[in-house]
N, C-alpha and C. Protein backbone atom coordinates (compact mmCIF):
# COMPACT_ATOMS: atom_id res chain seq x y z
N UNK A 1 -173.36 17.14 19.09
CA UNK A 1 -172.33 17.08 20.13
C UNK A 1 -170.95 16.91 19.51
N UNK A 2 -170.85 16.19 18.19
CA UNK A 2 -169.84 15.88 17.92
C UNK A 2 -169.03 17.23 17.12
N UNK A 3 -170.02 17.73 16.49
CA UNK A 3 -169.77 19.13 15.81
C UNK A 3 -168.59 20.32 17.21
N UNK A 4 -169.65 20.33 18.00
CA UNK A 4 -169.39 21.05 19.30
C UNK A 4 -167.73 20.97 19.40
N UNK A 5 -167.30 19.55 19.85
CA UNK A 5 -165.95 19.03 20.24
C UNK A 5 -165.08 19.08 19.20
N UNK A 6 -165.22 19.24 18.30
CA UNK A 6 -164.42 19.24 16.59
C UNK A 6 -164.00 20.70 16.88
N UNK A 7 -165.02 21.97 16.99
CA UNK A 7 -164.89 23.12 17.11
C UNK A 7 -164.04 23.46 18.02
N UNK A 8 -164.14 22.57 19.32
CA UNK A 8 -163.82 23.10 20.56
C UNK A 8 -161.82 23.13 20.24
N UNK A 9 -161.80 21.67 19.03
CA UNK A 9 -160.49 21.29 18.86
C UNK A 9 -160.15 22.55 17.96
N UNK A 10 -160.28 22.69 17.08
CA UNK A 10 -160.19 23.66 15.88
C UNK A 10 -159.52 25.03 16.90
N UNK A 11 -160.60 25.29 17.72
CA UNK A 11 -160.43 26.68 18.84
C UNK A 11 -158.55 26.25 19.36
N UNK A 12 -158.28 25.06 20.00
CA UNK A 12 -157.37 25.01 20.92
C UNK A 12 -156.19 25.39 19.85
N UNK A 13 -156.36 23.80 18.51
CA UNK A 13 -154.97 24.38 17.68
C UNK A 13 -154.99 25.79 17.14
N UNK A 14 -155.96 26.30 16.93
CA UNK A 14 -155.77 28.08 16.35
C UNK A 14 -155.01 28.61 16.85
N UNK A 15 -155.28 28.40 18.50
CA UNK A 15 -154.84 28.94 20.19
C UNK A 15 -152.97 29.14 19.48
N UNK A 16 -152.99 27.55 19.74
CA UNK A 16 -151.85 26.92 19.67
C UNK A 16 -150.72 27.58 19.17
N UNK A 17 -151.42 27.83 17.37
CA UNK A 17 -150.88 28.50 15.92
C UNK A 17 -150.21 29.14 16.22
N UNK A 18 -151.67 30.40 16.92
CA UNK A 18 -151.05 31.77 17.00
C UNK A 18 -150.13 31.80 18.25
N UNK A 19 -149.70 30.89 18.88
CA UNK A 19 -148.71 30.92 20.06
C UNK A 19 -147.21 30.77 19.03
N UNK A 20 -147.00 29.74 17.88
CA UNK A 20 -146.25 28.90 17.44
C UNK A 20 -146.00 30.22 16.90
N UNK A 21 -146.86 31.04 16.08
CA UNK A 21 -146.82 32.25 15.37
C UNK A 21 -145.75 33.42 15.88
N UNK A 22 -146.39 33.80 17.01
CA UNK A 22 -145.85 34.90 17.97
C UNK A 22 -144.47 34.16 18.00
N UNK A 23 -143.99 32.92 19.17
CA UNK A 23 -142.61 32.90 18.97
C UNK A 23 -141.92 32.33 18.00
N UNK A 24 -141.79 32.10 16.54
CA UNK A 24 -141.49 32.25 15.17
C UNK A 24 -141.02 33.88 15.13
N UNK A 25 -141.84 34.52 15.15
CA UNK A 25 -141.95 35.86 15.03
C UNK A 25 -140.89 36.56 16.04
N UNK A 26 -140.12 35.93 17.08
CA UNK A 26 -139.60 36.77 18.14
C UNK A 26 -138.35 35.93 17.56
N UNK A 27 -138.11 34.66 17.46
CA UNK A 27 -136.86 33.93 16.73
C UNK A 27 -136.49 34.88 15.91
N UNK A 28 -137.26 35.08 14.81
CA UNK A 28 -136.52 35.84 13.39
C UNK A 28 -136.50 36.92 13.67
N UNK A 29 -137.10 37.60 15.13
CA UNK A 29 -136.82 39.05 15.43
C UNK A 29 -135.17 39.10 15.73
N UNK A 30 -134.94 38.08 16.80
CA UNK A 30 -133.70 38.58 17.50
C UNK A 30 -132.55 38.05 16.20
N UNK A 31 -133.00 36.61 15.42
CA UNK A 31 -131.79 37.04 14.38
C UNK A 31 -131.64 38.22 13.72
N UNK A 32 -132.70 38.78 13.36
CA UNK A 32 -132.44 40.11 12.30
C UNK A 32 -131.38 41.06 13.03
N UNK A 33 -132.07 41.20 14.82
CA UNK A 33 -131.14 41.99 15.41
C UNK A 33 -129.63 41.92 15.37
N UNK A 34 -129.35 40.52 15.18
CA UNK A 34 -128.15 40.31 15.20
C UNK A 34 -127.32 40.61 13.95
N UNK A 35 -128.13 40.85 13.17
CA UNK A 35 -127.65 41.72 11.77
C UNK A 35 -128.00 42.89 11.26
N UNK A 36 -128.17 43.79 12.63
CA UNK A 36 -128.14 45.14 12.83
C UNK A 36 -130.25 45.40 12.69
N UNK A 37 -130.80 44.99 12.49
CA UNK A 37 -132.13 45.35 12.69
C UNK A 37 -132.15 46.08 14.10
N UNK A 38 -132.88 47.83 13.99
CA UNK A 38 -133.26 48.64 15.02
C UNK A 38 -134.69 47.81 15.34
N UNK A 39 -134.60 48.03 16.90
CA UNK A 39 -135.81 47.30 17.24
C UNK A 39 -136.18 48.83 18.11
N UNK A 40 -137.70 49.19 18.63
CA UNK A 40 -137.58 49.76 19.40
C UNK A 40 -137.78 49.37 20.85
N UNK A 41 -137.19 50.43 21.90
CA UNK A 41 -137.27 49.73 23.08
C UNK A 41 -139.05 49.39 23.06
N UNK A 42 -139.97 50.23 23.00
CA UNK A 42 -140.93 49.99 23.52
C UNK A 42 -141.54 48.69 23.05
N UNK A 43 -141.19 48.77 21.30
CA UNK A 43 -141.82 46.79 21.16
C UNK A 43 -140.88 46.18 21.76
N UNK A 44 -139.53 45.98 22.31
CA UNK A 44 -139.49 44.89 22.78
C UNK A 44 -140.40 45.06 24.09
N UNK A 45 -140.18 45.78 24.63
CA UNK A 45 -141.29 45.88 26.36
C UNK A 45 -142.29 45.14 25.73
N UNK A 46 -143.42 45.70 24.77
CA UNK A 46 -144.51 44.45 24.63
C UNK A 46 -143.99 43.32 24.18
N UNK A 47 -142.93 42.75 23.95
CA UNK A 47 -142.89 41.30 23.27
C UNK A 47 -142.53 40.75 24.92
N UNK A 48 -141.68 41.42 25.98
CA UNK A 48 -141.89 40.95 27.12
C UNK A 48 -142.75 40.17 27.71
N UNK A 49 -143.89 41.48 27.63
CA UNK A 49 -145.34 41.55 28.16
C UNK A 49 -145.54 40.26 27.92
N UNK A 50 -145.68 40.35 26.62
CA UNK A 50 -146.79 39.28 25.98
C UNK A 50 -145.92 37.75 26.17
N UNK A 51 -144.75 37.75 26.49
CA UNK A 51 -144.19 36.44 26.91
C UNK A 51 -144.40 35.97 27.95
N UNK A 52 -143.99 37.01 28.97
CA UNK A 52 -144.37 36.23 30.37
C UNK A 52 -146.08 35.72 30.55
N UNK A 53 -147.01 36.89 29.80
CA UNK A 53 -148.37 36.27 29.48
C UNK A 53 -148.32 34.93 29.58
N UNK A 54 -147.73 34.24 28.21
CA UNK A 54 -147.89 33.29 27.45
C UNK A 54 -146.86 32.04 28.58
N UNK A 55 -146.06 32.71 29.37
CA UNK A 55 -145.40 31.96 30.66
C UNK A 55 -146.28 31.72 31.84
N UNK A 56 -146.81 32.66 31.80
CA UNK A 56 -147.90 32.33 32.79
C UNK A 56 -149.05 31.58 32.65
N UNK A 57 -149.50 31.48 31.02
CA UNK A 57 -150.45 30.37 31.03
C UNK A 57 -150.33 29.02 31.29
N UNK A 58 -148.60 28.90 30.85
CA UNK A 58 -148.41 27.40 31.02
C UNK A 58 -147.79 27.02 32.68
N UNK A 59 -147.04 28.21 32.77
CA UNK A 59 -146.90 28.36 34.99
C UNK A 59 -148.04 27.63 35.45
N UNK A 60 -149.10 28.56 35.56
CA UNK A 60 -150.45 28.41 36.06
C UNK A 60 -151.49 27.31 35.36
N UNK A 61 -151.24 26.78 34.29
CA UNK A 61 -151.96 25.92 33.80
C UNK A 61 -153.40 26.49 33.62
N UNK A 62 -153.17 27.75 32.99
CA UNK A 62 -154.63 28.44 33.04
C UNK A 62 -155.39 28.15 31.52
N UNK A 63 -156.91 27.60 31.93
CA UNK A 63 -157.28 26.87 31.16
C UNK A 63 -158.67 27.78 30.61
N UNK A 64 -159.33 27.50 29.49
CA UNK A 64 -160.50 27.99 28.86
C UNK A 64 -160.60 29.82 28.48
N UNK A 65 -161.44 30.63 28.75
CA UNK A 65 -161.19 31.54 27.58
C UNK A 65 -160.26 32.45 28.48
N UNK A 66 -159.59 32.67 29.41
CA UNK A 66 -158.48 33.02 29.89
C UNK A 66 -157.27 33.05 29.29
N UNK A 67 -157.38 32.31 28.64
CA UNK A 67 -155.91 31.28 27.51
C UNK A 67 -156.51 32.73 26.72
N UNK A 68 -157.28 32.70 25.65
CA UNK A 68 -157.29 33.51 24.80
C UNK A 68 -157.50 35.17 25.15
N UNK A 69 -157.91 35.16 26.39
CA UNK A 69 -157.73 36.78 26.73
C UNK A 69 -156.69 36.99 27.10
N UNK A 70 -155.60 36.50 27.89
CA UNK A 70 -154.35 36.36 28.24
C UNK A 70 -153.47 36.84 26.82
N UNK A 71 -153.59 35.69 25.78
CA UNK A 71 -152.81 36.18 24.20
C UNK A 71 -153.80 37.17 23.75
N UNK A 72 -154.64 37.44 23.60
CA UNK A 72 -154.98 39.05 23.32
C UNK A 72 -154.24 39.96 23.89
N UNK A 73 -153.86 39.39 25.26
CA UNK A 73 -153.44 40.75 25.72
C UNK A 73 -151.70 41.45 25.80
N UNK A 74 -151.41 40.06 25.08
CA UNK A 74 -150.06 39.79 24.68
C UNK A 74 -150.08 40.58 23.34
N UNK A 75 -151.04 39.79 22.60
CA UNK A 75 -150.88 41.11 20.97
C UNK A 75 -151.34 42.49 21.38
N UNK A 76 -152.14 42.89 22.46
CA UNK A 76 -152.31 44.20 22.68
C UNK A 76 -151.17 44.58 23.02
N UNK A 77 -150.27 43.99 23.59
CA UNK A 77 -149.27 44.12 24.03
C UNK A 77 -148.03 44.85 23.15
N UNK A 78 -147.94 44.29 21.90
CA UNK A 78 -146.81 44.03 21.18
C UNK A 78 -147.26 45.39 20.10
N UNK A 79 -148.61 45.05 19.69
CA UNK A 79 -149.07 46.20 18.65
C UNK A 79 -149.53 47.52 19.12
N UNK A 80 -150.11 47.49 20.40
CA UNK A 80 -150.27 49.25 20.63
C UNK A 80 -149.74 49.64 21.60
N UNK A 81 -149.09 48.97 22.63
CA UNK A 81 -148.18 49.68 23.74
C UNK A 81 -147.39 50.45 23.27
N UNK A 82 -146.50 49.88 22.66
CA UNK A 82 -145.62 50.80 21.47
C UNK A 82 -145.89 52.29 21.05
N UNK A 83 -147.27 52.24 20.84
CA UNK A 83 -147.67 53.08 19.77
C UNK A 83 -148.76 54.05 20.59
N UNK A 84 -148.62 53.98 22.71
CA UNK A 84 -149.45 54.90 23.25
C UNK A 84 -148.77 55.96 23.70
N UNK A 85 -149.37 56.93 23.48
CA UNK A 85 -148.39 58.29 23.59
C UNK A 85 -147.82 58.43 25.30
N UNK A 86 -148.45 58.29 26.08
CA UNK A 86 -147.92 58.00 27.39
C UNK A 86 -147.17 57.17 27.65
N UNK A 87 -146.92 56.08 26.94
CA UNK A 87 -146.03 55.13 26.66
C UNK A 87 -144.39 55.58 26.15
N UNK A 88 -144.45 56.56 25.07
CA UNK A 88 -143.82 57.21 24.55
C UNK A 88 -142.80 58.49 25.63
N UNK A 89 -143.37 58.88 26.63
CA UNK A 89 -143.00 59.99 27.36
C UNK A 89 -142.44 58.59 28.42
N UNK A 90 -142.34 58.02 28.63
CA UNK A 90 -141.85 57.47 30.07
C UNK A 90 -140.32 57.21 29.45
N UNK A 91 -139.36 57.54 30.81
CA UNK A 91 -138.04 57.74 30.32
C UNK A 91 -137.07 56.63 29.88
N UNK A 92 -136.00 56.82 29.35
CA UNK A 92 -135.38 54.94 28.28
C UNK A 92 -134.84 54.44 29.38
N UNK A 93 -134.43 54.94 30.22
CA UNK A 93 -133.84 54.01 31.52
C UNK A 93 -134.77 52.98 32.24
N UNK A 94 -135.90 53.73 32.35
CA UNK A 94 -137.06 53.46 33.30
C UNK A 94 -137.74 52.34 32.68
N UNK A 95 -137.68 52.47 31.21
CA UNK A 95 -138.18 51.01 30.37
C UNK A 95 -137.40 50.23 30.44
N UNK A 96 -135.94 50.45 30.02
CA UNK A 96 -134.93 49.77 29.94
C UNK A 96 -134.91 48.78 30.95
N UNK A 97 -135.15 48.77 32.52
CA UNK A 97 -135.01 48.60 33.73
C UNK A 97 -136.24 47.56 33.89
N UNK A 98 -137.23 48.14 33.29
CA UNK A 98 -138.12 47.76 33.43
C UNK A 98 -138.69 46.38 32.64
N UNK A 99 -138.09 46.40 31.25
CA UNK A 99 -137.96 45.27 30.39
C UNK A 99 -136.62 44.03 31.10
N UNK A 100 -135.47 44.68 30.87
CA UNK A 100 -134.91 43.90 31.60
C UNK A 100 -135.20 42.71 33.28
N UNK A 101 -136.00 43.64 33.60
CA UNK A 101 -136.50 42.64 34.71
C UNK A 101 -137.52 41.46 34.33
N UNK A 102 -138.46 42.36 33.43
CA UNK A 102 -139.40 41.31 32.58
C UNK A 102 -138.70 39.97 32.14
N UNK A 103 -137.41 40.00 31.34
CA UNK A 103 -136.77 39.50 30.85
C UNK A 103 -136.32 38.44 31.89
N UNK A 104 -136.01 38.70 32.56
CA UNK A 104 -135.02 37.97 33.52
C UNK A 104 -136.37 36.82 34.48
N UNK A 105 -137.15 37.67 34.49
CA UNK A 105 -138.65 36.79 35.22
C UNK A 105 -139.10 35.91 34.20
N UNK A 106 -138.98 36.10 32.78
CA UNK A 106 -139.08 35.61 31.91
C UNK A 106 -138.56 34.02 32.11
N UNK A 107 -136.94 34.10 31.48
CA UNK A 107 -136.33 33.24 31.89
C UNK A 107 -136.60 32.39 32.95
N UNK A 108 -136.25 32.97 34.35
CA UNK A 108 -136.76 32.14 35.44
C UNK A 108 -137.49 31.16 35.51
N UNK A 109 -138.95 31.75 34.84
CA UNK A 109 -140.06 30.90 35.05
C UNK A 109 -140.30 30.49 34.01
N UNK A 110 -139.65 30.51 32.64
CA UNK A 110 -139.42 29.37 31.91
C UNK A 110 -138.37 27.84 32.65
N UNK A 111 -137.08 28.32 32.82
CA UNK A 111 -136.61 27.10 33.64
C UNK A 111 -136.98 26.51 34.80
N UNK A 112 -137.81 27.21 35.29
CA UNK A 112 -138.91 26.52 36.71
C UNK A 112 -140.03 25.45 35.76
N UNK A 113 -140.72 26.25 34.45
CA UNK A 113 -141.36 25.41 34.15
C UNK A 113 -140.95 24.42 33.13
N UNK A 114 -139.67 24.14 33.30
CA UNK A 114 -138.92 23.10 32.07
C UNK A 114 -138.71 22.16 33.22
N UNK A 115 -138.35 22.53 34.66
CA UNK A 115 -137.81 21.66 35.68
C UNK A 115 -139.24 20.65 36.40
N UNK A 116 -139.94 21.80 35.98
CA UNK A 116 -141.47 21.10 37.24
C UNK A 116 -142.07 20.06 35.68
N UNK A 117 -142.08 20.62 34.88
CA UNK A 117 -142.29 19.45 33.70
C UNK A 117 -140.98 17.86 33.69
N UNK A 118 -140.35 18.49 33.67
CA UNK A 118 -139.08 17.16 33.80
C UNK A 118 -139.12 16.33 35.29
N UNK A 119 -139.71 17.07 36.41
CA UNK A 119 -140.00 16.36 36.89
C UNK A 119 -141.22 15.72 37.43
N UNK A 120 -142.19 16.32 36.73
CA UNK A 120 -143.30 15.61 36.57
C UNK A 120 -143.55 14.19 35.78
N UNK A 121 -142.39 13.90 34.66
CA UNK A 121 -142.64 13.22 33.52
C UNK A 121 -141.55 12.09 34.51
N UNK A 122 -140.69 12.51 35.49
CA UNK A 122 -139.87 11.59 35.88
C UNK A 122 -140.86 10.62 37.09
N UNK A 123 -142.03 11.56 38.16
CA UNK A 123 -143.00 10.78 39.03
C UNK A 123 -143.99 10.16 37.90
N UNK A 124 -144.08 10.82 37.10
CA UNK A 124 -144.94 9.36 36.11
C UNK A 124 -144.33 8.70 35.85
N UNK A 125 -143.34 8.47 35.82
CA UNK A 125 -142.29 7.38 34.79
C UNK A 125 -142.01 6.41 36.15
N UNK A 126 -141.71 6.82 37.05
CA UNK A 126 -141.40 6.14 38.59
C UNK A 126 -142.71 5.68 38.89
N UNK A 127 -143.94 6.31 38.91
CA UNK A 127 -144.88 6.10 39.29
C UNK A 127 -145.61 4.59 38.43
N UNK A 128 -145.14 4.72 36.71
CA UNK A 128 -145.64 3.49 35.84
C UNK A 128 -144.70 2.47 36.23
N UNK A 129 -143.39 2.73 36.86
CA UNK A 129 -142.97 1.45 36.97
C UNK A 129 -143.26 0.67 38.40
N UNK A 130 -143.40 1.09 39.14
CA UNK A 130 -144.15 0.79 40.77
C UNK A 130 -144.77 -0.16 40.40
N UNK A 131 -145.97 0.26 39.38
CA UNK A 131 -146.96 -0.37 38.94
C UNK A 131 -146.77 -1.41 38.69
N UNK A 132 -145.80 -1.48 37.30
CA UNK A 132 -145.50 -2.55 36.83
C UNK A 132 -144.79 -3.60 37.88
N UNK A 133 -143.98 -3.11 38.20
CA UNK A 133 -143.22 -4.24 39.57
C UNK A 133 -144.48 -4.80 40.73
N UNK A 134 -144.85 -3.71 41.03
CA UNK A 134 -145.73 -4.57 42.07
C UNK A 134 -147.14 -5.39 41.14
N UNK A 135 -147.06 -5.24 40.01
CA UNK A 135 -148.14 -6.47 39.40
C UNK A 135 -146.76 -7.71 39.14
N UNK A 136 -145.78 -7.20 38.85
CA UNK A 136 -144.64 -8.34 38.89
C UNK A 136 -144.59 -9.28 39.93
N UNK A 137 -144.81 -8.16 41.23
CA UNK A 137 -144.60 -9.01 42.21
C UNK A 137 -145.78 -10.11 42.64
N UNK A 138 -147.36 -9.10 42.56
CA UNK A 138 -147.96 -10.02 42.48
C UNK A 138 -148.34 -11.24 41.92
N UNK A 139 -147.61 -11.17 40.33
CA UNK A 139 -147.48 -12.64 39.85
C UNK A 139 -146.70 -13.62 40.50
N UNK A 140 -145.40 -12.62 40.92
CA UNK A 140 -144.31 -14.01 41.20
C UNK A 140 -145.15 -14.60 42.55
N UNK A 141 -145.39 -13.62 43.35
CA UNK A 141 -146.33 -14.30 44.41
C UNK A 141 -146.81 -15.24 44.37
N UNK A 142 -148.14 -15.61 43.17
CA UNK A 142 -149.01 -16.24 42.85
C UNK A 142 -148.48 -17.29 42.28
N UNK A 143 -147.33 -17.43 41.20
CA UNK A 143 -146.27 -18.62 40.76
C UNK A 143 -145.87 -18.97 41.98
N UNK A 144 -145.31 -18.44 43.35
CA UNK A 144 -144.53 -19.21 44.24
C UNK A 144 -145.47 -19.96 44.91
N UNK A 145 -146.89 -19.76 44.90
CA UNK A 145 -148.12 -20.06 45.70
C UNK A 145 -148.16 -21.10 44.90
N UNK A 146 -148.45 -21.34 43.51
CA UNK A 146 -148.58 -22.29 42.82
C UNK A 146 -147.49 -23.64 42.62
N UNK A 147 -146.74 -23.00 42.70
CA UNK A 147 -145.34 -24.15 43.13
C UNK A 147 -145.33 -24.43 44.19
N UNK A 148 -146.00 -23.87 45.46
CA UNK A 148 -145.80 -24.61 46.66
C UNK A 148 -146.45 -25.84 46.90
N UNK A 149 -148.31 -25.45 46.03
CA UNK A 149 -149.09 -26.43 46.29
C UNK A 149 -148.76 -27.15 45.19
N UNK A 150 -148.29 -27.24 44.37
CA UNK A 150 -147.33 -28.53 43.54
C UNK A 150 -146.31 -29.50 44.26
N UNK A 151 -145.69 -28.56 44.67
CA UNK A 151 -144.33 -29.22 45.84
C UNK A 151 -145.14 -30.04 46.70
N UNK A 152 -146.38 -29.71 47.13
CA UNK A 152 -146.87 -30.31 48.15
C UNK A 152 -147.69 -31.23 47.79
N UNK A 153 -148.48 -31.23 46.65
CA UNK A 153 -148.93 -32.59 46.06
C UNK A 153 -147.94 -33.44 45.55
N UNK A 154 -146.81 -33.02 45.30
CA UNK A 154 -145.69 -34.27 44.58
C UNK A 154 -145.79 -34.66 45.78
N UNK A 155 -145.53 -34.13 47.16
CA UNK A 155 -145.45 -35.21 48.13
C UNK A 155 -146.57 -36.01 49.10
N UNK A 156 -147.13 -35.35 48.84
CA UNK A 156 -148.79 -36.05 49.20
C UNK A 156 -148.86 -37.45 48.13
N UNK A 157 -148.38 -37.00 46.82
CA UNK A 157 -148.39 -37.82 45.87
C UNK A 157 -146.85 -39.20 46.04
N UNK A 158 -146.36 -38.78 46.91
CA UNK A 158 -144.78 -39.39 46.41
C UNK A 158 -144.85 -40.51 48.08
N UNK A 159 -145.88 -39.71 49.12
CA UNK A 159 -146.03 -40.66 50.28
C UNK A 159 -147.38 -41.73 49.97
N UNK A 160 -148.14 -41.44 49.14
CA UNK A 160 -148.96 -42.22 49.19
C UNK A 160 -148.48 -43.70 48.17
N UNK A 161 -147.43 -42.96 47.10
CA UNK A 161 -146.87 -44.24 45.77
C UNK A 161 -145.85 -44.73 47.43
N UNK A 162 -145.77 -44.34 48.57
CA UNK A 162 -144.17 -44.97 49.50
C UNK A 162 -145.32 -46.01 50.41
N UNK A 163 -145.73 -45.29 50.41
CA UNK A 163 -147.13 -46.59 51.31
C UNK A 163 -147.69 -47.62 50.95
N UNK A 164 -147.93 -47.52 49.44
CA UNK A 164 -148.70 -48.51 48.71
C UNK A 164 -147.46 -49.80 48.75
N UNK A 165 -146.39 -49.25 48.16
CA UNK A 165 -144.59 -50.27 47.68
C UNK A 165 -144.94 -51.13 49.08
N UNK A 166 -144.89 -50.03 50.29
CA UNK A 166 -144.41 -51.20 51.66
C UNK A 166 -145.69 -51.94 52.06
């Protein structure tokens, strides 16, 4: 069993790698561009592809071998779209148009999922302190309970020393 779960870990960081991999790989793409590297339109269309993929796994929180057919289909994406001859005949506007929107959905639902994370981490954070206060409160509760029946034996205690004197 323990073998099993070691593997299962091994599987996720690989996952992970080759995610860390791919955008490494799109970083040092767009610097090169910026120092004149020709890109073609059609790989960027698959580096699109394969982003919003990789946006949508974490959108959707899509879990088990979905994750890895999803980035397959992102590197299918990047390495032979490019390179299908029908791919090749569709016109530069029509990609152009067509990436660009990718792009822009891209974005989007990256800052949707930077916002629904930030504020997820803010109802846990609100949510641990609730916690903490209302166990606060239930102590102070329990201290004021305890000081009352103190208060009230000093005087149980303070009429019986006033009775004995007279």
């Amino acid at each position: 069993m323990k073998k099993k779960k070691e593997h299962e870990t091994n599987n996720i960081f690989g996952s992970y790698g080759l995610v860390f991999a791919l955008g490494a790989s799109f970083i040092i793409l767009g610097i090169l561009r910026w120092f004149g590297l020709e890109v073609p339109l059609l790989f960027l269309l698959g580096i699109s592809i394969s982003a919003l993929g990789l946006i949508l796994i974490e959108f959707f929180n899509i879990q088990g071998k979905l994750i890895l057919i999803m980035q397959l289909s992102g590197l299918f994406s990047i390495i032979c779209l490019p390179n299908l001859n029908f791919m090749k005949k569709i016109d530069i506007a029509i990609i152009t148009n067509i990436n660009d929107g990718l792009s822009l959905i891209i974005m989007g639902l990256t800052i949707v999922l930077l916002s629904q994370k930030g504020l997820k981490e803010i109802h846990s954070i609100v949510e641990s302190n609730t916690e903490t206060i209302e166990s606060m409160a239930a102590s102070l509760e329990k201290a004021a309970e305890m000081y009352q029946e103190l208060v009230n034996k000093y005087k149980d205690l303070k009429e019986e020393q006033d009775k004995k004197i007279l």
